[in-house]
Protein backbone atom coordinates (compact mmCIF):
# COMPACT_ATOMS: atom_id res chain seq x y z
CA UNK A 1 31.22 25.49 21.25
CA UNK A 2 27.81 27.33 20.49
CA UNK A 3 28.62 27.44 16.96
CA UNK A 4 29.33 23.18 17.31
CA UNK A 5 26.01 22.67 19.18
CA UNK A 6 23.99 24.74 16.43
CA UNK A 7 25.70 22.42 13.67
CA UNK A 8 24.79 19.93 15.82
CA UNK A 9 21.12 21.09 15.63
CA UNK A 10 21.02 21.79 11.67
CA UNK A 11 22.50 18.40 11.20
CA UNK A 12 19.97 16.55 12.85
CA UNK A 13 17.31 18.85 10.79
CA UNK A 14 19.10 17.92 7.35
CA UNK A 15 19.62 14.35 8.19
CA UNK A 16 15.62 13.65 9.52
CA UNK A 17 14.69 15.64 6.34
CA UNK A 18 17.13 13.19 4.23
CA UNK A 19 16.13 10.57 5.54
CA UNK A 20 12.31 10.91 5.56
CA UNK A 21 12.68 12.26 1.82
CA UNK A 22 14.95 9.02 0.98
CA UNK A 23 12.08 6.77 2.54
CA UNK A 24 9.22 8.46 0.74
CA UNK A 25 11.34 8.08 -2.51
CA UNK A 26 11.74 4.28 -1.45
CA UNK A 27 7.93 3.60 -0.90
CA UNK A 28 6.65 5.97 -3.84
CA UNK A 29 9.05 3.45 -6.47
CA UNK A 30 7.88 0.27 -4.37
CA UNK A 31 4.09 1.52 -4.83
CA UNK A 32 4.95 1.78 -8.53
CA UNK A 33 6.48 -1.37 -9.52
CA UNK A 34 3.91 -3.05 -7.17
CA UNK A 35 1.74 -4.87 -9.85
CA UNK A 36 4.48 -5.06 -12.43
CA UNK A 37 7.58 -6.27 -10.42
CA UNK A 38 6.94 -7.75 -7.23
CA UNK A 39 10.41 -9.35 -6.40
CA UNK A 40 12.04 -5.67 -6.71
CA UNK A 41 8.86 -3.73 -4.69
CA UNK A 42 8.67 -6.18 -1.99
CA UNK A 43 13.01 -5.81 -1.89
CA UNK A 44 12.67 -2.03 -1.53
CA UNK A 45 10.61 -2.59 1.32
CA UNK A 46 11.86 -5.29 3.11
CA UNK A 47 15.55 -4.06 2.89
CA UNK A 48 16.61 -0.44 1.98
CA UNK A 49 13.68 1.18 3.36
CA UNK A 50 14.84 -0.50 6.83
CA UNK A 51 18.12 0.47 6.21
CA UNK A 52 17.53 3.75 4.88
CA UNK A 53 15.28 4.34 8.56
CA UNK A 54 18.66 2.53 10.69
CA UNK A 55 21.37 4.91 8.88
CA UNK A 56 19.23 8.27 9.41
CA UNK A 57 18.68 7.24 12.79
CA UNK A 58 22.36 6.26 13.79
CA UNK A 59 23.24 9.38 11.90
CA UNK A 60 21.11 11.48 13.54
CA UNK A 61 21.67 9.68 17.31
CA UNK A 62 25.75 10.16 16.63
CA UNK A 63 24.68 14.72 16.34
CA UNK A 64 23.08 13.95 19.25
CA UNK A 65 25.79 12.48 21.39
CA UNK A 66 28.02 15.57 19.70
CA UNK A 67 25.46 17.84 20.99
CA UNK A 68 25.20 16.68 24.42
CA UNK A 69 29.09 16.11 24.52
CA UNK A 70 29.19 19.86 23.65
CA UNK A 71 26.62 21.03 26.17
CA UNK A 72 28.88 19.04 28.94
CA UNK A 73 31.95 20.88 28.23
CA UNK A 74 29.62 23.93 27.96
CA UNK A 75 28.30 23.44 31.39
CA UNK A 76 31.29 22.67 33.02
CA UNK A 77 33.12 25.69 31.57
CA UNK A 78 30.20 28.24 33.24
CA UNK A 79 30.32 26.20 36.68
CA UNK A 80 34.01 27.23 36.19
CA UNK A 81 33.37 30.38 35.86
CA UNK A 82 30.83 31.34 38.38
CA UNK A 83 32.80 29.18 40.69
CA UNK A 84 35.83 31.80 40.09
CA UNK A 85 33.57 35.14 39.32
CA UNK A 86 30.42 34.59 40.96
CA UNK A 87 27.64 33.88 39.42
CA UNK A 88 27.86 35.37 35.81
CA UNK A 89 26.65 32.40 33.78
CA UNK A 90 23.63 30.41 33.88
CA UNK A 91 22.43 29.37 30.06
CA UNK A 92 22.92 25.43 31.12
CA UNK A 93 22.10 25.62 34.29
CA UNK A 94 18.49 26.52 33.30
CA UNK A 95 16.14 23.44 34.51
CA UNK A 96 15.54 22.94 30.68
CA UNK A 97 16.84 19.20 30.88
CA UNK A 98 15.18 17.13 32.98
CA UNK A 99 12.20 14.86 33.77
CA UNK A 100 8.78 16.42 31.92
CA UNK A 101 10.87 19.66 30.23
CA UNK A 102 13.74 17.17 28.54
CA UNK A 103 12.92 18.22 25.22
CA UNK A 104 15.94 16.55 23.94
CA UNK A 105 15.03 13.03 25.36
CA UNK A 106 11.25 13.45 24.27
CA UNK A 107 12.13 14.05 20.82
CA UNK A 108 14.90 11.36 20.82
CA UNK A 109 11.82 8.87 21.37
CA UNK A 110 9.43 10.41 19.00
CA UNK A 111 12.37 10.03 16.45
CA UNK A 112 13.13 6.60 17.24
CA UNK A 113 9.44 5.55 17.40
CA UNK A 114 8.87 7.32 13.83
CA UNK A 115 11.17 5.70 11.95
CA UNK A 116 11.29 2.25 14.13
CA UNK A 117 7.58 2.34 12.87
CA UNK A 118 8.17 3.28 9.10
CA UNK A 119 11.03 0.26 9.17
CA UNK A 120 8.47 -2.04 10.69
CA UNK A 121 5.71 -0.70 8.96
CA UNK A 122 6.95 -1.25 5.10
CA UNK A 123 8.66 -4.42 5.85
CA UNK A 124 5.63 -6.09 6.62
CA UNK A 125 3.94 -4.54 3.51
CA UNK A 126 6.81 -5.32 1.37
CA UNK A 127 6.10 -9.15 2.69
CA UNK A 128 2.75 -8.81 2.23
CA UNK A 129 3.74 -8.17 -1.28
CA UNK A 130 5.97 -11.43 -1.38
CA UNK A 131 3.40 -13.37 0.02
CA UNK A 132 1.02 -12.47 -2.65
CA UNK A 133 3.43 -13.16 -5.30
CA UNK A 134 3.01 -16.04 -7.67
CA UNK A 135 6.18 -17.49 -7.40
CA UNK A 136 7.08 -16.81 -3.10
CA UNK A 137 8.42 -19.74 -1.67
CA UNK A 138 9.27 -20.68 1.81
CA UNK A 139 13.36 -20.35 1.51
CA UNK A 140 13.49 -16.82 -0.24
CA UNK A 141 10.37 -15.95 2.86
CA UNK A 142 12.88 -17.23 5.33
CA UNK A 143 16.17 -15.57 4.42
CA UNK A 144 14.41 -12.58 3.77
CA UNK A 145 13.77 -12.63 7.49
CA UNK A 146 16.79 -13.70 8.43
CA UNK A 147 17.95 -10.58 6.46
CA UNK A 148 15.43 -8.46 8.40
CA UNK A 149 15.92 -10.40 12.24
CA UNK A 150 19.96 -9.57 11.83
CA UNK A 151 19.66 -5.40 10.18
CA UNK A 152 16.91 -5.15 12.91
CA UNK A 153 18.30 -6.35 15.90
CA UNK A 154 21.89 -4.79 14.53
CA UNK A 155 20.04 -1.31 14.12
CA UNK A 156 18.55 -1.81 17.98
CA UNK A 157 21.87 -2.16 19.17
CA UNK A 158 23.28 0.13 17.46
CA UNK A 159 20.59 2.88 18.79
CA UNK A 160 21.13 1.86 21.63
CA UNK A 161 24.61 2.29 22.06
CA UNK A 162 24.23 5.77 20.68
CA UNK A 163 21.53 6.38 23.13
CA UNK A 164 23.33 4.90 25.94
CA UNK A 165 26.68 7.26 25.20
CA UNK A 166 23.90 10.04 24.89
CA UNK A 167 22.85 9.30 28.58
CA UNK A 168 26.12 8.96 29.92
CA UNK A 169 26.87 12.71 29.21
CA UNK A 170 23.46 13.88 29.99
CA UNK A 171 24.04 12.26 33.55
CA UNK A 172 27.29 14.05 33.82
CA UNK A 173 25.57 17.09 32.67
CA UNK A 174 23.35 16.73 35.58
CA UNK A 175 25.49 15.67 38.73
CA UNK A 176 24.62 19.10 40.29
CA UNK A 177 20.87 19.35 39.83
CA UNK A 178 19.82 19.92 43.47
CA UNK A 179 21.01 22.77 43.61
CA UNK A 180 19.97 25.99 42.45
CA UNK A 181 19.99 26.77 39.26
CA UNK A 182 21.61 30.65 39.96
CA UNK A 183 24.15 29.09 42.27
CA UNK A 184 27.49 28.20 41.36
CA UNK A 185 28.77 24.92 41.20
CA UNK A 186 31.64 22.93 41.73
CA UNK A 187 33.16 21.01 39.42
């Protein structure tokens, strides 16, 4: 289960790096054909680099609901343990993961704000880009953002849901944290 949890880890590290790699890719091309073909720069930004940002992200949120899944059935297994041996086991019990020392949830939010911002962030440049353009007119402006309304409210939910599954096993994780952390516990 270690060995899952640190795959886990080095997942989330190659798909954040992917994904932040892809993106600069994305907006390094856009920046390029910028003055020579604005239809295709404004489309990188207003669609696949929001799309690129929503796939790392679910990605990335699905290693963290394998994580904490992992870390569950981790900390049930020592509460076993300690319940049978006395207390021989405390590596999650440590009071590592919650409120101001939840490194797991803080980064979670930096991660979701990051990329929420590079999605939101480009797709208003790449429209900035449209709306400069020559030949822009009001139906391609409006079912571009029709496009954009239904990938960003599908990516919200999405994160969501991943977050939400996330939280359920976190809360499972801690049903036990009043007492001390040296303790066993029952299961």
């Amino acid at each position: 289960m270690r060995g899952d949890i640190q795959v886990a880890l080095a997942n989330q590290v190659a798909i954040l790096s992917f994904g932040t790699a892809t993106v600069g890719l994305l907006v390094a091309a856009a920046a390029t054909l910028w003055s020579t073909s604005d239809f295709l720069a404004a489309s990188l930004l207003i669609l696949i680099v929001p799309v690129v940002c929503f796939l790392s992200l679910a990605v990335y949120l699905g290693e963290q609901v394998r994580q904490m899944r992992a870390g569950l059935f981790l900390d049930r297994l020592e509460c076993r343990v300690n319940q049978d041996a006395g207390v021989m086991l405390t590596w999650e019990h440590w009071d590592i993961r919650s409120g101001m020392r939840d490194v797991d949830r803080h980064n979670r939010w930096a991660i979701l704000a990051v990329f929420g911002l590079l999605a939101l962030g480009f797709t208003v440049a790449g429209y900035v880009r449209l709306l400069s353009s020559p030949w822009a007119n009001p139906t391609l402006l409006m079912s571009a953002l029709a496009v954009n309304v239904v990938l960003g409210l599908a990516a919200i939910l999405w994160s969501a849901h991943l977050c939400r599954e996330g939280a359920a096993y976190r809360r499972a994780y801690h049903l036990f944290d009043n007492e001390s952390p040296t303790a066993p516990r029952e299961t």
